[in-house]
PDB file of N, CA and C in Angstrom:
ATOM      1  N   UNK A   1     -28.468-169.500 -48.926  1.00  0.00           N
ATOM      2  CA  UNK A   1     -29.402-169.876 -47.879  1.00  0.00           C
ATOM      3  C   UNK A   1     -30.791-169.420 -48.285  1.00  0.00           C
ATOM      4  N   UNK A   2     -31.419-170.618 -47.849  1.00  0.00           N
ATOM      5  CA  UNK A   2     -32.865-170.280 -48.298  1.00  0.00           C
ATOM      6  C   UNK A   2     -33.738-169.184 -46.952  1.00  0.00           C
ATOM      7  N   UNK A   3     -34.683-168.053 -47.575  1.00  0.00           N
ATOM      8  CA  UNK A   3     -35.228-167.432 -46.513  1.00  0.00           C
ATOM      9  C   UNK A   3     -37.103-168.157 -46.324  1.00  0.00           C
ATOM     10  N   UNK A   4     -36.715-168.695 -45.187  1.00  0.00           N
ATOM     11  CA  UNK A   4     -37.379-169.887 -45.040  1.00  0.00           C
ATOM     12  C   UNK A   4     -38.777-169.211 -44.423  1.00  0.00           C
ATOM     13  N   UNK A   5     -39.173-168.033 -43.998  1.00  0.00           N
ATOM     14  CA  UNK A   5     -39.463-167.278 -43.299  1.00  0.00           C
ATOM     15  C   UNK A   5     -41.423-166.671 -44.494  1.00  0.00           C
ATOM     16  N   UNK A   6     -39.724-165.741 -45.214  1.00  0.00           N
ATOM     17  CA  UNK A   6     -40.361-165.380 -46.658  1.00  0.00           C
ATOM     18  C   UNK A   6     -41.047-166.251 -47.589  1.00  0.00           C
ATOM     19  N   UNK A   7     -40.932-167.297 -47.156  1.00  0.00           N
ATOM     20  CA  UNK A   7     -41.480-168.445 -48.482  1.00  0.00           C
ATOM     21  C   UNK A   7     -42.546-168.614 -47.744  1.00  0.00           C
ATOM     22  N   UNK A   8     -42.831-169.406 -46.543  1.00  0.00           N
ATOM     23  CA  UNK A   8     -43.606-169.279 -45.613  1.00  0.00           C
ATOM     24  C   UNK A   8     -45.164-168.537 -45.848  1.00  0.00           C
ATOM     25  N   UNK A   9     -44.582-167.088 -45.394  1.00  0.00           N
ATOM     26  CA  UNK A   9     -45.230-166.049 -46.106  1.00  0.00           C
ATOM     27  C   UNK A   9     -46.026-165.838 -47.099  1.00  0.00           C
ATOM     28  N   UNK A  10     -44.883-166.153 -48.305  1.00  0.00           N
ATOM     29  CA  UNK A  10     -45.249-166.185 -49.683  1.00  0.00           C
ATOM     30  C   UNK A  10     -46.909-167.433 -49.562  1.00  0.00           C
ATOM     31  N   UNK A  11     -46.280-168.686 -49.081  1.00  0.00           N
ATOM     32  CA  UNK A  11     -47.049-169.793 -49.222  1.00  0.00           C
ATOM     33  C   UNK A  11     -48.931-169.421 -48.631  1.00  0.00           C
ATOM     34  N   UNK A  12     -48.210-168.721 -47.236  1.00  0.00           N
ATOM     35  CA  UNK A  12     -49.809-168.521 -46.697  1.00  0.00           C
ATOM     36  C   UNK A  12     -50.492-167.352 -47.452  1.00  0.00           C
ATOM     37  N   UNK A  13     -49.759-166.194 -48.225  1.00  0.00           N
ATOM     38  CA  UNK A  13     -50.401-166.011 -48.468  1.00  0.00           C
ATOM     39  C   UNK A  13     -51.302-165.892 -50.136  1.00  0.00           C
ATOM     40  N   UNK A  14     -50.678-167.135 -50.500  1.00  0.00           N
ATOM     41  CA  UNK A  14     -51.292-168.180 -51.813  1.00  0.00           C
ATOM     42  C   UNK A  14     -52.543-168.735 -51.334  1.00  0.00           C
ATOM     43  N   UNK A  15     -52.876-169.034 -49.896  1.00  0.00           N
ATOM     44  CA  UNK A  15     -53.704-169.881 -49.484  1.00  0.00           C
ATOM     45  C   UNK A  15     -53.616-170.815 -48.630  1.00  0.00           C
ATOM     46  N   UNK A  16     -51.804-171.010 -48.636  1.00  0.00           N
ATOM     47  CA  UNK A  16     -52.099-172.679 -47.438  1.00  0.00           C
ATOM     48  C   UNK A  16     -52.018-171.867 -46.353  1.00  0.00           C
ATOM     49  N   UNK A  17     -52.176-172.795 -45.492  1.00  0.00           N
ATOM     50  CA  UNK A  17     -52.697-172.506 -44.158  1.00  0.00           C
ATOM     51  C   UNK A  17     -51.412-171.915 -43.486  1.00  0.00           C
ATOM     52  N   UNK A  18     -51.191-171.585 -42.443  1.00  0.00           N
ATOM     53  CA  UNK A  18     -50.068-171.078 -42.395  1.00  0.00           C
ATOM     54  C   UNK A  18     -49.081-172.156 -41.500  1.00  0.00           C
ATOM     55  N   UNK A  19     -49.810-173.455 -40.568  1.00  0.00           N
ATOM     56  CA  UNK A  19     -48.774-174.756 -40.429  1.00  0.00           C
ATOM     57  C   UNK A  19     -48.384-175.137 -41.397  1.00  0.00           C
ATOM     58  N   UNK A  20     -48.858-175.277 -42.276  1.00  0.00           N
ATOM     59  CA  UNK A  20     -48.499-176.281 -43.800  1.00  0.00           C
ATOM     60  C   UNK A  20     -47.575-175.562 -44.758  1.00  0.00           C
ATOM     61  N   UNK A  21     -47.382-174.539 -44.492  1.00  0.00           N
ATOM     62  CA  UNK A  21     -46.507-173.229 -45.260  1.00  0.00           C
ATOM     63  C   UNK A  21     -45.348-173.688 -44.465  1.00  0.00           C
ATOM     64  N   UNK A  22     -45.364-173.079 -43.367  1.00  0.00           N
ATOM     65  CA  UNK A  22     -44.062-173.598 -42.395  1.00  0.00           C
ATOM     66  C   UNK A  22     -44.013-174.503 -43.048  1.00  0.00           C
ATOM     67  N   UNK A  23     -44.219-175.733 -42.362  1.00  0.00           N
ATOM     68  CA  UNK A  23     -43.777-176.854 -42.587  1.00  0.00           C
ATOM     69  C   UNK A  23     -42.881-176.830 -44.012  1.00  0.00           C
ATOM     70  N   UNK A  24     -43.500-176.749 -45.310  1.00  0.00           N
ATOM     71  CA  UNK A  24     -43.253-176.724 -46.432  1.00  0.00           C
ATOM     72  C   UNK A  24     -41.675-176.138 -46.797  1.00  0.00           C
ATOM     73  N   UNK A  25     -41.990-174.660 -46.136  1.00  0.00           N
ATOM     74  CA  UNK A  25     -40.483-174.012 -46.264  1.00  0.00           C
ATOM     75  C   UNK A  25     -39.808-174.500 -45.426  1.00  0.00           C
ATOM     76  N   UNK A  26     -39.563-175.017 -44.152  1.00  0.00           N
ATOM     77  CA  UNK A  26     -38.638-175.998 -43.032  1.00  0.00           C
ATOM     78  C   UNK A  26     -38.091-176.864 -44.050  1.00  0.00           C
ATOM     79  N   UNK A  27     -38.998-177.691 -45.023  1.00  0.00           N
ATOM     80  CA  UNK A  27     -38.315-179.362 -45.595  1.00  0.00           C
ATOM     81  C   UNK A  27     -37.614-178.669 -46.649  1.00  0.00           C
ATOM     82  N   UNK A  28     -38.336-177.902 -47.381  1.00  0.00           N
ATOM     83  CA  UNK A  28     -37.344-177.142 -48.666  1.00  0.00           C
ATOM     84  C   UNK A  28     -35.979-176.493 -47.767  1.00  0.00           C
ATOM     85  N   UNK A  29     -35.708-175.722 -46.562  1.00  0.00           N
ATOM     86  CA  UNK A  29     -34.623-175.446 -45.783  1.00  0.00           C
ATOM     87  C   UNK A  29     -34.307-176.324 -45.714  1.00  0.00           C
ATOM     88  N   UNK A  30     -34.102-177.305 -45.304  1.00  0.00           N
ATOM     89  CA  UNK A  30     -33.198-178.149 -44.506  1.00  0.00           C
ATOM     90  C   UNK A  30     -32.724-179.464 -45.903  1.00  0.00           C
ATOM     91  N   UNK A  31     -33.800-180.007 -46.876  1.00  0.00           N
ATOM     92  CA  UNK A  31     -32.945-180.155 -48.077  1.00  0.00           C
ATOM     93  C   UNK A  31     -32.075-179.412 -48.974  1.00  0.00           C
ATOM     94  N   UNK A  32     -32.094-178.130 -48.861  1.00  0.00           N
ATOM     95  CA  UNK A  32     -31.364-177.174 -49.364  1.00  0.00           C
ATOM     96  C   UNK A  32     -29.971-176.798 -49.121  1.00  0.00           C
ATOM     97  N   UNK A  33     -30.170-177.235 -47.929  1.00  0.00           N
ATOM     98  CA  UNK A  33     -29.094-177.038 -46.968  1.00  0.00           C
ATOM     99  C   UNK A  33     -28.126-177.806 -46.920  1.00  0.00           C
ATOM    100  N   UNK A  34     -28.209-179.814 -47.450  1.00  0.00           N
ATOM    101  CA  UNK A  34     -28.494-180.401 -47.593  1.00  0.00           C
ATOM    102  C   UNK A  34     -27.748-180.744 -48.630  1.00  0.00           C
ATOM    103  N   UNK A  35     -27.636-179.779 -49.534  1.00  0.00           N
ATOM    104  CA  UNK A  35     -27.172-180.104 -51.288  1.00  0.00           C
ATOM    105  C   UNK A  35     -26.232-179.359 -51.555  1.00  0.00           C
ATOM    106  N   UNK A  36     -25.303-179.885 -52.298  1.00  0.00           N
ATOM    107  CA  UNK A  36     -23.794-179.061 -52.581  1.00  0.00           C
ATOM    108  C   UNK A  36     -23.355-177.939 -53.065  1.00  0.00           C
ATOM    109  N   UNK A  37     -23.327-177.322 -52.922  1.00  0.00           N
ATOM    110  CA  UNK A  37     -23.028-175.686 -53.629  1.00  0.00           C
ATOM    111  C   UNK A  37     -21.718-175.885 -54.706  1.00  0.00           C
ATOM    112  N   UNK A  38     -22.064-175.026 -55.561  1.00  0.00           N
ATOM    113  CA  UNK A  38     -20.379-174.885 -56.365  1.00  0.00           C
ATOM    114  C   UNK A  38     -19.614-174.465 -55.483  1.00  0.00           C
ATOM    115  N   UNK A  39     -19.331-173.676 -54.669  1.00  0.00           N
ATOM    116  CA  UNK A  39     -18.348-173.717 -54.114  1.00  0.00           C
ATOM    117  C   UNK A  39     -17.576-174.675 -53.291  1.00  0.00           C
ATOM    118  N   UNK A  40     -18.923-175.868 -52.701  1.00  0.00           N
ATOM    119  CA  UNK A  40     -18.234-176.995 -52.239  1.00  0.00           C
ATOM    120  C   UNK A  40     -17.212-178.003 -52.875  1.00  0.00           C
ATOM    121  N   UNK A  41     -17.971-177.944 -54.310  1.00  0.00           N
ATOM    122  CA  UNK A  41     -17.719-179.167 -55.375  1.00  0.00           C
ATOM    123  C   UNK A  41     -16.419-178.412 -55.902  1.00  0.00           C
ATOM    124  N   UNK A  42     -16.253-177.058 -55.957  1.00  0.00           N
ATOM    125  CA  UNK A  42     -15.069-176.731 -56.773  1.00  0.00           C
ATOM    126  C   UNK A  42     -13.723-176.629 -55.365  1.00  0.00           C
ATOM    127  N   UNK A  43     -13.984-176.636 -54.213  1.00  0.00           N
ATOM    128  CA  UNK A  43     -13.251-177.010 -53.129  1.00  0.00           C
ATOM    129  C   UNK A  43     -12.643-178.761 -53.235  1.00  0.00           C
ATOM    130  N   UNK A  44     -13.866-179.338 -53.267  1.00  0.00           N
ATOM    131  CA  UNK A  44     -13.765-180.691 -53.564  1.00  0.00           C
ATOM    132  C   UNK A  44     -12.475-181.263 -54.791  1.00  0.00           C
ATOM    133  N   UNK A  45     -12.732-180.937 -56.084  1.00  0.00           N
ATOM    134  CA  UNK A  45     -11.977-180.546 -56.907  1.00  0.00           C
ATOM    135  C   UNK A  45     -10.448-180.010 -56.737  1.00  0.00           C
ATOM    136  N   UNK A  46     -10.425-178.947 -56.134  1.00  0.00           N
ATOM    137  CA  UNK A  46      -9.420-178.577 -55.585  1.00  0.00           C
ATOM    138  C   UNK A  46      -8.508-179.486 -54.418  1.00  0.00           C
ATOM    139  N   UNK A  47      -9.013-180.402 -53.921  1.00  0.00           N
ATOM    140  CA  UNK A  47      -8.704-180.930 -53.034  1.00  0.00           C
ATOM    141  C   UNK A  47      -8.083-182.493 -53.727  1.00  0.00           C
ATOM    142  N   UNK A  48      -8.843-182.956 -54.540  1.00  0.00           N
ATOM    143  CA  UNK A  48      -8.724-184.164 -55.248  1.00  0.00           C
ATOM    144  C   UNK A  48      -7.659-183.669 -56.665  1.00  0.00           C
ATOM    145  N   UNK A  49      -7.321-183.016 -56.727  1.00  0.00           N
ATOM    146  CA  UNK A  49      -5.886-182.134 -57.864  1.00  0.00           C
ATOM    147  C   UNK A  49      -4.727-182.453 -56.994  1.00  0.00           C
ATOM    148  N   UNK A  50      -5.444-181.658 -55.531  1.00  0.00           N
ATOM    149  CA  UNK A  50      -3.956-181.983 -54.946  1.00  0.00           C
ATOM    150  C   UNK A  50      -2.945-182.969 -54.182  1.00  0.00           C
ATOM    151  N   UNK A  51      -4.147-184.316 -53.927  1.00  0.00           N
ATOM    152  CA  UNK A  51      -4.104-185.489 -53.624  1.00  0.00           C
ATOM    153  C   UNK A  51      -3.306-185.796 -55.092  1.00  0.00           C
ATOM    154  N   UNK A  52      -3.827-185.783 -56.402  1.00  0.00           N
ATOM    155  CA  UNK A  52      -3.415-186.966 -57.366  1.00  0.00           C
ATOM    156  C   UNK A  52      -2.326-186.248 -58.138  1.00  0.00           C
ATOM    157  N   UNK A  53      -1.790-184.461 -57.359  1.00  0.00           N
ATOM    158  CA  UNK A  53      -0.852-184.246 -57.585  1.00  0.00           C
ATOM    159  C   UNK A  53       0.127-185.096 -56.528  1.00  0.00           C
ATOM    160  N   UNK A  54      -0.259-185.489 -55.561  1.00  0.00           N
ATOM    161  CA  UNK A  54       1.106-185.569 -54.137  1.00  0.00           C
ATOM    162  C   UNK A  54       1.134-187.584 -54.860  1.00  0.00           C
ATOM    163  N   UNK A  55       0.125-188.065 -55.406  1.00  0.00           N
ATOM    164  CA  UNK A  55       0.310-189.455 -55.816  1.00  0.00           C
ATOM    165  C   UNK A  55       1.064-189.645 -56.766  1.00  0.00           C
ATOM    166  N   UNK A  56       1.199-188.774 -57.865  1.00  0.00           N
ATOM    167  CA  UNK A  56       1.832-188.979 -59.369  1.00  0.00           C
ATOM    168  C   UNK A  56       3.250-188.385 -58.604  1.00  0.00           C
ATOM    169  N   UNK A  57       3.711-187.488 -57.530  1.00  0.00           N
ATOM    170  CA  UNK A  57       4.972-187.316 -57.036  1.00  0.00           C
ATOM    171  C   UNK A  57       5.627-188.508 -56.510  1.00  0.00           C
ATOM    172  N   UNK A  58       4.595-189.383 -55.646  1.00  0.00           N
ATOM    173  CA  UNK A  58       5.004-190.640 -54.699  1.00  0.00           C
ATOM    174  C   UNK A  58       5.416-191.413 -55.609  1.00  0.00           C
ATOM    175  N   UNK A  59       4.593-192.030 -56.872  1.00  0.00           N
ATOM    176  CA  UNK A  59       4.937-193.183 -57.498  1.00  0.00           C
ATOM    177  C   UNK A  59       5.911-192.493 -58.552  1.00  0.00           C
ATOM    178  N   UNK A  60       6.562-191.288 -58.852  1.00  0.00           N
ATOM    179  CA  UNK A  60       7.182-190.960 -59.294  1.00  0.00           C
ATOM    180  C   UNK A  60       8.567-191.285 -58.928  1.00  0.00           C
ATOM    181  N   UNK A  61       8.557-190.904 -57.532  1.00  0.00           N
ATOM    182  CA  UNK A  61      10.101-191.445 -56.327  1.00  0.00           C
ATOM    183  C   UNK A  61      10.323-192.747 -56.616  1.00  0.00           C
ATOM    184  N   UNK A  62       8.931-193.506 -56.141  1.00  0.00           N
ATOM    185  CA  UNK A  62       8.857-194.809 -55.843  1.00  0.00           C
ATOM    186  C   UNK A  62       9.870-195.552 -57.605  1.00  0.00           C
ATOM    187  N   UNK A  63       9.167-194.865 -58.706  1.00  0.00           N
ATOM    188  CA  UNK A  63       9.741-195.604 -59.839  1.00  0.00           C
ATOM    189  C   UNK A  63      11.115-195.222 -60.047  1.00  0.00           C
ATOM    190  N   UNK A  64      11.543-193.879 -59.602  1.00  0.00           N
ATOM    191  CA  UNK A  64      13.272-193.323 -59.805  1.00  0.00           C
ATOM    192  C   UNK A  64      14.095-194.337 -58.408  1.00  0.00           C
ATOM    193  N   UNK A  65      13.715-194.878 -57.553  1.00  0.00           N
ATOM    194  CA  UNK A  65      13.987-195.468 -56.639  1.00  0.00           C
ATOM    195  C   UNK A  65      14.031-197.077 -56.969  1.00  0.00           C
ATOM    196  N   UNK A  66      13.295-197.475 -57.646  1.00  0.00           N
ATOM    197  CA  UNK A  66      13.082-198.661 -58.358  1.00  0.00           C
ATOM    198  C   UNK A  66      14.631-198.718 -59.038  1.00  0.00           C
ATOM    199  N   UNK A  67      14.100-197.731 -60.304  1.00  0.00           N
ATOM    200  CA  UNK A  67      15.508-198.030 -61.254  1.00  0.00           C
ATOM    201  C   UNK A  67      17.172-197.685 -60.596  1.00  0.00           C
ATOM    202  N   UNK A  68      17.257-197.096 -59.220  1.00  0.00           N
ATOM    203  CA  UNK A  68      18.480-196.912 -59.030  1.00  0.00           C
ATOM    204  C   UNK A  68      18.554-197.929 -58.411  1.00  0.00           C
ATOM    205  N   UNK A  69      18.147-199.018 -57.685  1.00  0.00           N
ATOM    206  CA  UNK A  69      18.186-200.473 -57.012  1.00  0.00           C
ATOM    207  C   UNK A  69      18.175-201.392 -57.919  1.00  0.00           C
ATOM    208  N   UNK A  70      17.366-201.547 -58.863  1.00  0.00           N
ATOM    209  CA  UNK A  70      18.136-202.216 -60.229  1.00  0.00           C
ATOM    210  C   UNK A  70      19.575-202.185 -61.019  1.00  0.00           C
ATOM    211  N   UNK A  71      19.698-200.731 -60.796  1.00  0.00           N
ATOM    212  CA  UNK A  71      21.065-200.596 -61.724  1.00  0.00           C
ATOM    213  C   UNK A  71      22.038-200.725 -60.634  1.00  0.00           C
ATOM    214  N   UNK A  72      21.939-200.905 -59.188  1.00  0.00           N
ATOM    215  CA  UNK A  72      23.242-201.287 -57.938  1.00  0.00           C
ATOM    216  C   UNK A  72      22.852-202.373 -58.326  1.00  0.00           C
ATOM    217  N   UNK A  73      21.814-203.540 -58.170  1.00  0.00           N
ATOM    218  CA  UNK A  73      21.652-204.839 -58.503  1.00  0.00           C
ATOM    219  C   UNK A  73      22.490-205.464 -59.496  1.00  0.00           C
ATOM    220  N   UNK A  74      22.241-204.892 -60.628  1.00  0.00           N
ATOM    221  CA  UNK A  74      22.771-205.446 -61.744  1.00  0.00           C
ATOM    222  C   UNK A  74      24.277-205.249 -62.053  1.00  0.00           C
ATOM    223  N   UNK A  75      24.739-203.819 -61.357  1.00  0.00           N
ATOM    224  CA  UNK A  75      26.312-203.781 -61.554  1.00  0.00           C
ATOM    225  C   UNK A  75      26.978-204.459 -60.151  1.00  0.00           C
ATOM    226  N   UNK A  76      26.085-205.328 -59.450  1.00  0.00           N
ATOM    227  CA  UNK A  76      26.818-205.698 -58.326  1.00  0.00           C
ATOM    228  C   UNK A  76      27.604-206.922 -58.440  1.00  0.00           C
TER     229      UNK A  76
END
């Protein structure tokens, strides 16, 4: 988290005025805020492993299920 406060600060006392500082650190907060952290993306990640683990299980059934309806088919 950005300290939106401190930048502020920082800004007015560079020179800007001190609305235009606010302002400045508010848009940098709230785009910041805004944008993905590693911890989101490696959640994300984590989440999409365990989806295309539970898919490669499904079409796994789905194909052992296949071939045992073929082989009743064919010895029928």
């Amino acid at each position: 988290m950005i300290d939106t406060l401190s930048m502020a600060e920082n800004l007015t006392a560079a020179g800007i005025e001190q609305k235009q500082a606010k302002a400045i650190a508010q848009t940098i907060g709230q785009q910041h805020s805004e944008t993905a952290s590693k911890q989101d993306i490696d959640a994300l990640k984590e989440s999409m492993n365990a989806q295309f683990a539970a898919i490669k299980w499904i079409v796994g059934a789905h194909a052992g299920l296949t071939l045992v309806l073929l082989a009743a088919f064919l010895a029928g």
